[in-house]
Each structure stands twice: as structure tokens, then as C-alpha cells.
C-alpha atoms as a PDB file:
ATOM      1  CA  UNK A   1       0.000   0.000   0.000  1.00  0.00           C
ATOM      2  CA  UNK A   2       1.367   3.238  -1.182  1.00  0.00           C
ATOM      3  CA  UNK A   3      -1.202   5.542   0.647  1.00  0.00           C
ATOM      4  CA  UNK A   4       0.553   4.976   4.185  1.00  0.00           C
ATOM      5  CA  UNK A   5       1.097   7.632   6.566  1.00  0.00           C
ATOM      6  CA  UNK A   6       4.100   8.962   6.157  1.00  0.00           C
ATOM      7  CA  UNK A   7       6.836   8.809   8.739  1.00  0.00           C
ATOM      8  CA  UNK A   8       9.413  11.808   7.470  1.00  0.00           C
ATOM      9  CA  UNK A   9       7.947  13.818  10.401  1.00  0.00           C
ATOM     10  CA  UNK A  10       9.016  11.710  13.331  1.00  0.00           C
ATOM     11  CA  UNK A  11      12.534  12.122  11.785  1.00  0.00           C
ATOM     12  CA  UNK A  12      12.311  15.424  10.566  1.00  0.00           C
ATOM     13  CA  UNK A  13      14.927  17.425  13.212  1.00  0.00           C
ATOM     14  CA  UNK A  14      13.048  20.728  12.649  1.00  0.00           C
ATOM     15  CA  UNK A  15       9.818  18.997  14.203  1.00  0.00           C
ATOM     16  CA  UNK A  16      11.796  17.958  16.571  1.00  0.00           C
ATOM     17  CA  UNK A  17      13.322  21.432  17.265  1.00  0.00           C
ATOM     18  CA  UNK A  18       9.570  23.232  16.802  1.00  0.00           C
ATOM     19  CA  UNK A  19       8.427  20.455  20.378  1.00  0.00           C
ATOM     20  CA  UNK A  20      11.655  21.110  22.226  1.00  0.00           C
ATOM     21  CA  UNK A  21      11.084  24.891  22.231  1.00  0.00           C
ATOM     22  CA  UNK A  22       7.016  24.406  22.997  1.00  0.00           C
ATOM     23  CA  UNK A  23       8.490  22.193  26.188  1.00  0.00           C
ATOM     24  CA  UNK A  24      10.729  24.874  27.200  1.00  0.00           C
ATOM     25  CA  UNK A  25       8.703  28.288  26.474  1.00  0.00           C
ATOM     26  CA  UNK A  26       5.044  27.000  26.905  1.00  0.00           C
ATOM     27  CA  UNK A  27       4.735  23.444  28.609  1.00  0.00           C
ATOM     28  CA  UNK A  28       6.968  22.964  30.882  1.00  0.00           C
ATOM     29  CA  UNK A  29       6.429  26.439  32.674  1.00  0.00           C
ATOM     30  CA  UNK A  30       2.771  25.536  32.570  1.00  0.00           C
ATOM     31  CA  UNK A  31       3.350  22.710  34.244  1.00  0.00           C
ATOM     32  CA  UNK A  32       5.446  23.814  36.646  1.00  0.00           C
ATOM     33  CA  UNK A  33       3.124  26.639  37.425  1.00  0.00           C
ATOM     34  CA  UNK A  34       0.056  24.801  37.953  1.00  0.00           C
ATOM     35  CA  UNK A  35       1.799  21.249  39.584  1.00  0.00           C
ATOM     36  CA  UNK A  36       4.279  20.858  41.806  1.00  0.00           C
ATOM     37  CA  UNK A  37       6.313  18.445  39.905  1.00  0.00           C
ATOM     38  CA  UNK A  38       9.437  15.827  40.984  1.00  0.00           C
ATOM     39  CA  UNK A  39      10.912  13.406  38.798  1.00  0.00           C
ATOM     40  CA  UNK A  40      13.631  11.143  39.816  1.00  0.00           C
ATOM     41  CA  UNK A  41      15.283   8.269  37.931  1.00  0.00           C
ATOM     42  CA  UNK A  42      16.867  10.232  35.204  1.00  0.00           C
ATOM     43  CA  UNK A  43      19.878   8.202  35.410  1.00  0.00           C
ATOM     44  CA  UNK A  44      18.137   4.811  34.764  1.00  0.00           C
ATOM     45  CA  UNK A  45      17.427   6.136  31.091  1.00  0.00           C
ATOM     46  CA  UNK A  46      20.683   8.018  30.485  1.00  0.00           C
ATOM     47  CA  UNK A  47      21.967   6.879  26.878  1.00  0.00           C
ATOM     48  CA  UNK A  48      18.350   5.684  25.648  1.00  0.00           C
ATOM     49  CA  UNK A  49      18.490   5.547  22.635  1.00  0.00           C
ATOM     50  CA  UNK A  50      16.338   4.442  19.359  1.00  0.00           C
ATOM     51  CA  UNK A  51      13.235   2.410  19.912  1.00  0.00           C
ATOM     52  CA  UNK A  52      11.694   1.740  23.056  1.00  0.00           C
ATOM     53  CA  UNK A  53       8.104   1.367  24.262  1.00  0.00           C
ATOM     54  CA  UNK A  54       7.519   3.692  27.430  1.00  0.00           C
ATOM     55  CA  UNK A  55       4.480   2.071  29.877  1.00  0.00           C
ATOM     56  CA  UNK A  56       2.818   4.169  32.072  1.00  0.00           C
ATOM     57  CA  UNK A  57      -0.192   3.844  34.379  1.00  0.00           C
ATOM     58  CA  UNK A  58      -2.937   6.429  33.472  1.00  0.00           C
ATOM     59  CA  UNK A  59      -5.252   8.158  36.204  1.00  0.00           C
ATOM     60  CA  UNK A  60      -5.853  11.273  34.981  1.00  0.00           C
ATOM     61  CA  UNK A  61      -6.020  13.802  31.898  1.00  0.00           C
ATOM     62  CA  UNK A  62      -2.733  15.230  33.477  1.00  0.00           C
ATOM     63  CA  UNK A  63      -0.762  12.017  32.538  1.00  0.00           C
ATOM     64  CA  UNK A  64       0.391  12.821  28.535  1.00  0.00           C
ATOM     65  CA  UNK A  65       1.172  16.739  29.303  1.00  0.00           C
ATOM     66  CA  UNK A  66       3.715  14.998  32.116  1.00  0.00           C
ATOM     67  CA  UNK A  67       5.166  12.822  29.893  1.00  0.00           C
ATOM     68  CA  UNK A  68       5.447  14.970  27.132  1.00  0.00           C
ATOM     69  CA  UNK A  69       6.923  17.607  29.416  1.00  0.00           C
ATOM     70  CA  UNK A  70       8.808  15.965  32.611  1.00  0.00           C
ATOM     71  CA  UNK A  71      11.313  13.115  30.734  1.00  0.00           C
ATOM     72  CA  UNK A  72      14.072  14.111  29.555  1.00  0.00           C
ATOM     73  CA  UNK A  73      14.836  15.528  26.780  1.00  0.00           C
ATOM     74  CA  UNK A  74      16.691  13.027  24.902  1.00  0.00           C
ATOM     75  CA  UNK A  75      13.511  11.096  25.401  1.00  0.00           C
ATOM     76  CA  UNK A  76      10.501  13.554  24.153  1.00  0.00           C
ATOM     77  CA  UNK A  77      12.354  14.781  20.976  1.00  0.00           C
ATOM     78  CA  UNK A  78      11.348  11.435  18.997  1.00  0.00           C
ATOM     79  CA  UNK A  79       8.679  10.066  21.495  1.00  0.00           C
ATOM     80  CA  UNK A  80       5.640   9.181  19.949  1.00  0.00           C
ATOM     81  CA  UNK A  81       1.846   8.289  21.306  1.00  0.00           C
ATOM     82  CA  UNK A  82      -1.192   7.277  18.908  1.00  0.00           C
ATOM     83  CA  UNK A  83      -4.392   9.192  18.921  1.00  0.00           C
ATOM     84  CA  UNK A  84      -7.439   8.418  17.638  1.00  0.00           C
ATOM     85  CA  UNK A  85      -8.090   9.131  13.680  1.00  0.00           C
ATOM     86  CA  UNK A  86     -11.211   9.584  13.467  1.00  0.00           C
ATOM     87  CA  UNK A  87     -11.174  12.222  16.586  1.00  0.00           C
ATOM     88  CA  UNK A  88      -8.004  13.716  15.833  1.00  0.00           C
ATOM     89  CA  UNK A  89      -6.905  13.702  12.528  1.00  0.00           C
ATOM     90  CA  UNK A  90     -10.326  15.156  10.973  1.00  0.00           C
ATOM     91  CA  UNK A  91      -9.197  18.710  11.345  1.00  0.00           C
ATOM     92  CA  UNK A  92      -5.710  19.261   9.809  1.00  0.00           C
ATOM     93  CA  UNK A  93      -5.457  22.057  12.631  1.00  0.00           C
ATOM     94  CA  UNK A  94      -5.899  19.691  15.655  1.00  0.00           C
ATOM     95  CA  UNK A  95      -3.949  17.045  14.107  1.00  0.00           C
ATOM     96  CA  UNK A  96      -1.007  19.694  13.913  1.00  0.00           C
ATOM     97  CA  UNK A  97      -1.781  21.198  17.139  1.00  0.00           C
ATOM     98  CA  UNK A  98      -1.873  17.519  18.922  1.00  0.00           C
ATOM     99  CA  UNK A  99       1.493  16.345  16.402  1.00  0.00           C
ATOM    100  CA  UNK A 100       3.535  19.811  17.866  1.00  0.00           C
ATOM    101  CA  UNK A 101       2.472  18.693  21.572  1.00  0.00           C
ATOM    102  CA  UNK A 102       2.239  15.189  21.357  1.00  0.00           C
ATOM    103  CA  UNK A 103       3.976  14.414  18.625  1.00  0.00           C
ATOM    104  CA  UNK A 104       0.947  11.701  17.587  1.00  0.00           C
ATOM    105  CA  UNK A 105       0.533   9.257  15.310  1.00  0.00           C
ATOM    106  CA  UNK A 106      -3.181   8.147  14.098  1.00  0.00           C
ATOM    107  CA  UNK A 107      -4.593   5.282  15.171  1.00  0.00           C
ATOM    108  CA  UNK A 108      -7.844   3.750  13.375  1.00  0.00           C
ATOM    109  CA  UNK A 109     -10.427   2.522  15.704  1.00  0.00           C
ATOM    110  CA  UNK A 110     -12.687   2.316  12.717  1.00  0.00           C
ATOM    111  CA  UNK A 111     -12.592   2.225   9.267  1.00  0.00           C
ATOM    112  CA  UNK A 112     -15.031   3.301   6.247  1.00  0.00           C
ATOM    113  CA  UNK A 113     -14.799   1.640   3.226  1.00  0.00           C
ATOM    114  CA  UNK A 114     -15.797   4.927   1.637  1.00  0.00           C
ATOM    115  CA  UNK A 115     -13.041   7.043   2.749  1.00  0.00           C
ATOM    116  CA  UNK A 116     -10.645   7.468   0.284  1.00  0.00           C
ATOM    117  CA  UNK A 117      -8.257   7.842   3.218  1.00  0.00           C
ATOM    118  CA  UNK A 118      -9.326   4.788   4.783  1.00  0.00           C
ATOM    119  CA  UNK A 119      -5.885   2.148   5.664  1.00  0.00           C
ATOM    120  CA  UNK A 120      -3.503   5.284   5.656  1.00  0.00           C
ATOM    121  CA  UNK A 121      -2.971   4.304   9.439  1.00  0.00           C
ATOM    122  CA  UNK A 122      -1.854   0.796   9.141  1.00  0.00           C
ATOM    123  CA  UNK A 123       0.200  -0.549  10.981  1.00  0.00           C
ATOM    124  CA  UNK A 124       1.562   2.330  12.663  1.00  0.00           C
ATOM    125  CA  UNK A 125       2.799   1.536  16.185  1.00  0.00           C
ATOM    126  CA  UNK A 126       4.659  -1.129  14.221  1.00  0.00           C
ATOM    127  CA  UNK A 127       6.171   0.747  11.379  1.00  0.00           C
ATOM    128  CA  UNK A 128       7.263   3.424  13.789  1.00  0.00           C
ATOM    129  CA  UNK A 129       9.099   0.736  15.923  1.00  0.00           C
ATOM    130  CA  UNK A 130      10.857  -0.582  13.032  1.00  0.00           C
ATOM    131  CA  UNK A 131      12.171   2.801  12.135  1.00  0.00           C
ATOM    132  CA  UNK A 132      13.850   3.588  15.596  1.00  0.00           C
ATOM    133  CA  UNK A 133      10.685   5.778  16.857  1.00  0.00           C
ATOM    134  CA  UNK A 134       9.848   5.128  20.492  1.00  0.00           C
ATOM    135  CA  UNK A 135       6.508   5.372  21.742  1.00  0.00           C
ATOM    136  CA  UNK A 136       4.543   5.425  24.706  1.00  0.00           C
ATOM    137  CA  UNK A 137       1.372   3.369  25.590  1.00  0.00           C
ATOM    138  CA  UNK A 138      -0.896   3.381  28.710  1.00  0.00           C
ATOM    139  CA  UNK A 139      -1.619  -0.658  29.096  1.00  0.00           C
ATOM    140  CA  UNK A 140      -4.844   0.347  31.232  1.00  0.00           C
ATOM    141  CA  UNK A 141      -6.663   1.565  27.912  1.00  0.00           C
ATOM    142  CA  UNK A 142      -8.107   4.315  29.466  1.00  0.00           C
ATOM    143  CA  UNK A 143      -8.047   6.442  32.866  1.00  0.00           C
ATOM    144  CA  UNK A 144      -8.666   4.908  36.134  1.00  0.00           C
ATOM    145  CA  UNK A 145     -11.833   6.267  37.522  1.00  0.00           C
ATOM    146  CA  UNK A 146     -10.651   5.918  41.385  1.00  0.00           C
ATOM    147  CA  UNK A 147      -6.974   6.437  40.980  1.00  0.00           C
ATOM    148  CA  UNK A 148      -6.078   2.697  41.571  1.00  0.00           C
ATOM    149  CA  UNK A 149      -4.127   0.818  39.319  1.00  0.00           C
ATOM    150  CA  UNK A 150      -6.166  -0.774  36.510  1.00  0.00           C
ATOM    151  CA  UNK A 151      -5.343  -4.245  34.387  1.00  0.00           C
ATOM    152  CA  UNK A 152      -2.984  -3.989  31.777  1.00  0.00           C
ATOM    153  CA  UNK A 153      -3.795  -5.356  28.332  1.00  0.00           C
ATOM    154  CA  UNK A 154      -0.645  -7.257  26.887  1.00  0.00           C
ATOM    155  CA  UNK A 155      -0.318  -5.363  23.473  1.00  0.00           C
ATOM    156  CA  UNK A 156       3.198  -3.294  24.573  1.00  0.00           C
ATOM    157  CA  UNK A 157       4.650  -6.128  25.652  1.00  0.00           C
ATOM    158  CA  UNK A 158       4.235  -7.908  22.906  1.00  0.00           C
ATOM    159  CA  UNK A 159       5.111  -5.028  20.286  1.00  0.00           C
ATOM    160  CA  UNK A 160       8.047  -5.290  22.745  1.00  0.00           C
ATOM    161  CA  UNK A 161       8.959  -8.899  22.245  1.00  0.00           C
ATOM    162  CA  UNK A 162       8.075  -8.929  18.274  1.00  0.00           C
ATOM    163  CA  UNK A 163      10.936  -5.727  17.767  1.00  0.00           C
ATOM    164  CA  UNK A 164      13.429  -6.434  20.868  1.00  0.00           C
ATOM    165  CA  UNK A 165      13.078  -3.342  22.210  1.00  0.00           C
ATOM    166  CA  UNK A 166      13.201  -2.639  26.045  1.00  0.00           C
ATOM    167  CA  UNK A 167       9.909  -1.157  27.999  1.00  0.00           C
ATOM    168  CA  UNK A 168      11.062   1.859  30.478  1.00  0.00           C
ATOM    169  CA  UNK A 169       8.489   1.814  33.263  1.00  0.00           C
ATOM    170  CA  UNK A 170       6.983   4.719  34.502  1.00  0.00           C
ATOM    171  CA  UNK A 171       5.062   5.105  37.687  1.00  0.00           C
ATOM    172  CA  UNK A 172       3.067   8.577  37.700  1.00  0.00           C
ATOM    173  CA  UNK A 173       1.495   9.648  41.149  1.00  0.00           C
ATOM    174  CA  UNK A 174      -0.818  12.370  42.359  1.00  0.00           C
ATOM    175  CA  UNK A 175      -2.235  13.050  38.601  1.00  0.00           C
ATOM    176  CA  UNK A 176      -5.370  11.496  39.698  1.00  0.00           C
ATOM    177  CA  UNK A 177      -5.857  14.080  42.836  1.00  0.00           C
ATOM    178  CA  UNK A 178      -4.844  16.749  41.107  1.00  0.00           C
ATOM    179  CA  UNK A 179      -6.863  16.754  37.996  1.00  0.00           C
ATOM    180  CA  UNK A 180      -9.777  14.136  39.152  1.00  0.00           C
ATOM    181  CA  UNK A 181     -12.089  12.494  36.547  1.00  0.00           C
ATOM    182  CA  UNK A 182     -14.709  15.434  35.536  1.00  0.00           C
ATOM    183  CA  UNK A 183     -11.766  18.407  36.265  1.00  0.00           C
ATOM    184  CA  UNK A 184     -11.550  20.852  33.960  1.00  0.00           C
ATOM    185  CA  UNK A 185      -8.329  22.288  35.179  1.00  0.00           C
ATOM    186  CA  UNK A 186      -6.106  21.308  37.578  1.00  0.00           C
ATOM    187  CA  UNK A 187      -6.813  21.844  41.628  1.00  0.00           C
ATOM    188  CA  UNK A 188      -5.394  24.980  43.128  1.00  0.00           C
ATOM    189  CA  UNK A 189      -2.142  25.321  45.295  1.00  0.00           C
ATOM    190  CA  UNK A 190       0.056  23.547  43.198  1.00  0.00           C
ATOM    191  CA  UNK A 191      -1.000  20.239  44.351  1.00  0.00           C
ATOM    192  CA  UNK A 192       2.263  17.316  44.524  1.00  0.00           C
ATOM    193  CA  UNK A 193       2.672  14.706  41.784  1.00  0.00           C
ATOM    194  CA  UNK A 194       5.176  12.352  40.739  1.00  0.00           C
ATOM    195  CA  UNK A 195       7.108  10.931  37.977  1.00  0.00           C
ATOM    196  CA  UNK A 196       9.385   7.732  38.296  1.00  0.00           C
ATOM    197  CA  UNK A 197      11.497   6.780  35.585  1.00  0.00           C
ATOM    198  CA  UNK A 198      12.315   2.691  35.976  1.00  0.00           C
ATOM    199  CA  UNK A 199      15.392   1.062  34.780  1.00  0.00           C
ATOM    200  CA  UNK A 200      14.173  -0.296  31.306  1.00  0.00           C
ATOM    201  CA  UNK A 201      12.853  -3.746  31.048  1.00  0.00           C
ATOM    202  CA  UNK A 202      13.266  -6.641  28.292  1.00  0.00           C
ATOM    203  CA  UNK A 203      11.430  -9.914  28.670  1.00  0.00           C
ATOM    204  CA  UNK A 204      13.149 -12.803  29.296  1.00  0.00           C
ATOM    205  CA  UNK A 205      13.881 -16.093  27.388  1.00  0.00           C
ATOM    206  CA  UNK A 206      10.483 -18.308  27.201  1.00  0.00           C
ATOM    207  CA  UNK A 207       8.464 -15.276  28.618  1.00  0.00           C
ATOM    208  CA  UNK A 208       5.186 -14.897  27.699  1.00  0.00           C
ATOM    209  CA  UNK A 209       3.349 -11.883  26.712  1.00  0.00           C
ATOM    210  CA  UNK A 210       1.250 -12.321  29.699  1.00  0.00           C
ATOM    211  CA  UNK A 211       3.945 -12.669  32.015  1.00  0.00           C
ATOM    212  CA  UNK A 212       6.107  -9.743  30.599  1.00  0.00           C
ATOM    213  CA  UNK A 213       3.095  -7.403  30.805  1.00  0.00           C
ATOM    214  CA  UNK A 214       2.687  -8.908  34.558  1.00  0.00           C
ATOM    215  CA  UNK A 215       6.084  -8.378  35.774  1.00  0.00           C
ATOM    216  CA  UNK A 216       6.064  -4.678  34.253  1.00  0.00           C
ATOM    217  CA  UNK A 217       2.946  -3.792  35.955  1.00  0.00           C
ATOM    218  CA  UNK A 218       4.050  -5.120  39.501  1.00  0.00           C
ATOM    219  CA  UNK A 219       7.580  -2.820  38.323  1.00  0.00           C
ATOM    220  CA  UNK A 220       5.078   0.015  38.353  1.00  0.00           C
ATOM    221  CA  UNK A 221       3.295  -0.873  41.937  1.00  0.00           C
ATOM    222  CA  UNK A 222       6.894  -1.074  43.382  1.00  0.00           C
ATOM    223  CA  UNK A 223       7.727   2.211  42.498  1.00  0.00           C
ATOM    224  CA  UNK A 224       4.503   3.707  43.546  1.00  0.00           C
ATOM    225  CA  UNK A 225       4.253   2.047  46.580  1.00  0.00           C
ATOM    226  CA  UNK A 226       7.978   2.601  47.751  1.00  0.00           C
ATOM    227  CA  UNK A 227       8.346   6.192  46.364  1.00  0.00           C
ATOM    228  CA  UNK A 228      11.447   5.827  44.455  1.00  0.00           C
ATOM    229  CA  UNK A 229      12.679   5.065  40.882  1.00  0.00           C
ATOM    230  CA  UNK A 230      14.614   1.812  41.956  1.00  0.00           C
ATOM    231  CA  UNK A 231      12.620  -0.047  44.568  1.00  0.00           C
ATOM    232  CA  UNK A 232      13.294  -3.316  46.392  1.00  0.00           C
ATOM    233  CA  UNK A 233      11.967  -5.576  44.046  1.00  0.00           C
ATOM    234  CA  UNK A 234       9.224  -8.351  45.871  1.00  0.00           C
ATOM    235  CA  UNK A 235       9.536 -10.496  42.567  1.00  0.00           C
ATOM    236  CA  UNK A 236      12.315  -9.425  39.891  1.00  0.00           C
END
């Protein structure tokens, strides 16, 4: 198929330059003005390089701006995360607005026959893995309603597994009290929240998808529960 979404933009170093300079002038001192923010494990990702799949858990609508904004920079200047096509990508002004932010990719959760640009989204977690792009995927599928820890659905583990590339944890705390389900904006004061950055994570030989996505999500809980980018691991 020759009607693909293209990919020059993920590589394209003036894109890449254009989000760098939103972080620093416009999202990052948003952030910081609104959150009181602290990040630690830095170090665990230092040399990161090509593809990777990032896995975070998801509690609020605060989650994506942190991401985007918080990790380092080595990190967000190729990072990738899919967004719906049909939402999205109808408006060539929100698709650019959400690509300079985000820096999306479109993902089709349905597809009419009729539209001529129907199939340009294939396959496009994969082909962005096989061309060095990391992304990042929330395993819960959607936001946690009460703040806890949802199930994870196995699909980044196994994009993980198919391409050999590593999955750097990330345990995000506070989003959910800060920005609740039904927020518009953010609470006042400044209210705490937390990004650790895990050690990334490969699965091991004869590991399932299942147990991969398992031993990543209890990753996760360790962090959250002890506070820190490298816990004491219960299981390793």
C-alpha cells in the first residue's frame, strides 16, 4: 500500500526542534506553574536511545502533558503516542496542534470503506518501531476512575517482544488528585505529583506476553508504593 502515513515527520529534526522549544517556552512552565512536579530516575534512562516502548499507568487527563513535558529531553524529541483518527486527525489544525504537543501518530479505531483515506494508518505503532521511533502506551486503555491501578492489556509487551526493544516503566502519582475524573483544570495550590522513571525492562527467554506485561505492571506498583525510581523488588 502506497497511501501509508508517512513517517518523514518523526525524523524530521526541525519537528523535533519546533516540540523542544514548545516544552521549554510554553509546557513545561505551565506545568510547573500549575503542579508541583518531581521526577527522579533520570539516570536509569541516560543513553536511551532508538526504539523503546515507554508504559505508564494512566489516572488522569494530566498524565500525557507529564510525559510529554517531565522526561528528559533526549527522550521527548522522537517520542511518539497514537491518537485516535477519526477524533483527531479530521481537522488538519488539531492534528497539527496535537502532532507539535504530542507528537501523535493516528490510530484507526474504525474504518469506512468509503473514505478514500481509509488504511492510511496501518500498521503504525509497528512501522514506527521498526524505524527507531519510540513510543509510549498506557496498558490500562483508558483512565482509572478511582486512581487505583487498573489491568494492563498485553499489546506493549508484545510489540516489545516482536521488535526487541526494552519497555522503560513509569510510575506517575498524584495526577489522579490533582486533575480528578470530571476536572476541567487542575486543583489549586500547586498540588504534589510524581514521575518515576524505571530502569528499562526486556522480557526474558520463554516469557510470555502475559507474564512480561505482569512483571512490568508489579515494576510500576513497586515504584509507587515505595516512592522511588529503583525499589526493592518483591519479585524481579
Amino acid at each position: 500500500m502506497t497511501n501509508l502515513h508517512p513517517l518523514d515527520d518523526y525524523h524530521s529534526e526541525s519537528k523535533k526542534n519546533m516540540r523542544r522549544g514548545v516544552r521549554k517556552f510554553l509546557t513545561r512552565p505551565v506545568i510547573k506553574s500549575v503542579l508541583d512536579t518531581s521526577v527522579s530516575g533520570q539516570h536509569n534512562v541516560e543513553g536511551l536511545e532508538g526504539a523503546y516502548i515507554v508504559v505508564g499507568n494512566h489516572s488522569s487527563h494530566l498524565d500525557a502533558p507529564m510525559v510529554f513535558t517531565l522526561l528528559p529531553d533526549h527522550m521527548t524529541d522522537q517520542l511518539a503516542t497514537g491518537a485516535a483518527a477519526d477524533y483527531f486527525y479530521r481537522k488538519p489544525t488539531i492534528s497539527k496542534l496535537t502532532s507539535l504537543f504530542f507528537n501523535t501518530y493516528p490510530i484507526e479505531r474504525k474504518v469506512d470503506p468509503r473514505d478514500p483515506n481509509a488504511g492510511r494508518a496501518k500498521g503504525m505503532t509497528s512501522r514506527l518501531l521498526r524505524a527507531g521511533i519510540p513510543i509510549l502506551i498506557f496498558p490500562e486503555g483508558t483512565r482509572s476512575r478511582t486512581g487505583e491501578l487498573g489491568e494492563f492489556k498485553t499489546g506493549a509487551a508484545a510489540l516489545a517482544m516482536k521488535f526487541d526493544v526494552p519497555i522503560v516503566p513509569l510510575a506517575m502519582s498524584g495526577g489522579h488528585e490533582a486533575m480528578p475524573v470530571g476536572a476541567v483544570l487542575p486543583t489549586p495550590n500547586r498540588p504534589p505529583v510524581s514521575m518515576y522513571i524505571g530502569k528499562p525492562m526486556k522480557a526474558r527467554e520463554g516469557e510470555s506476553a502475559e507474564d512480561f506485561t505482569g512483571r512490568v505492571r508489579r515494576h510500576i506498583i513497586e515504584m509507587l508504593d515505595q516512592e522511588t525510581a529503583n525499589p526493592r523488588l518483591s519479585e524481579d
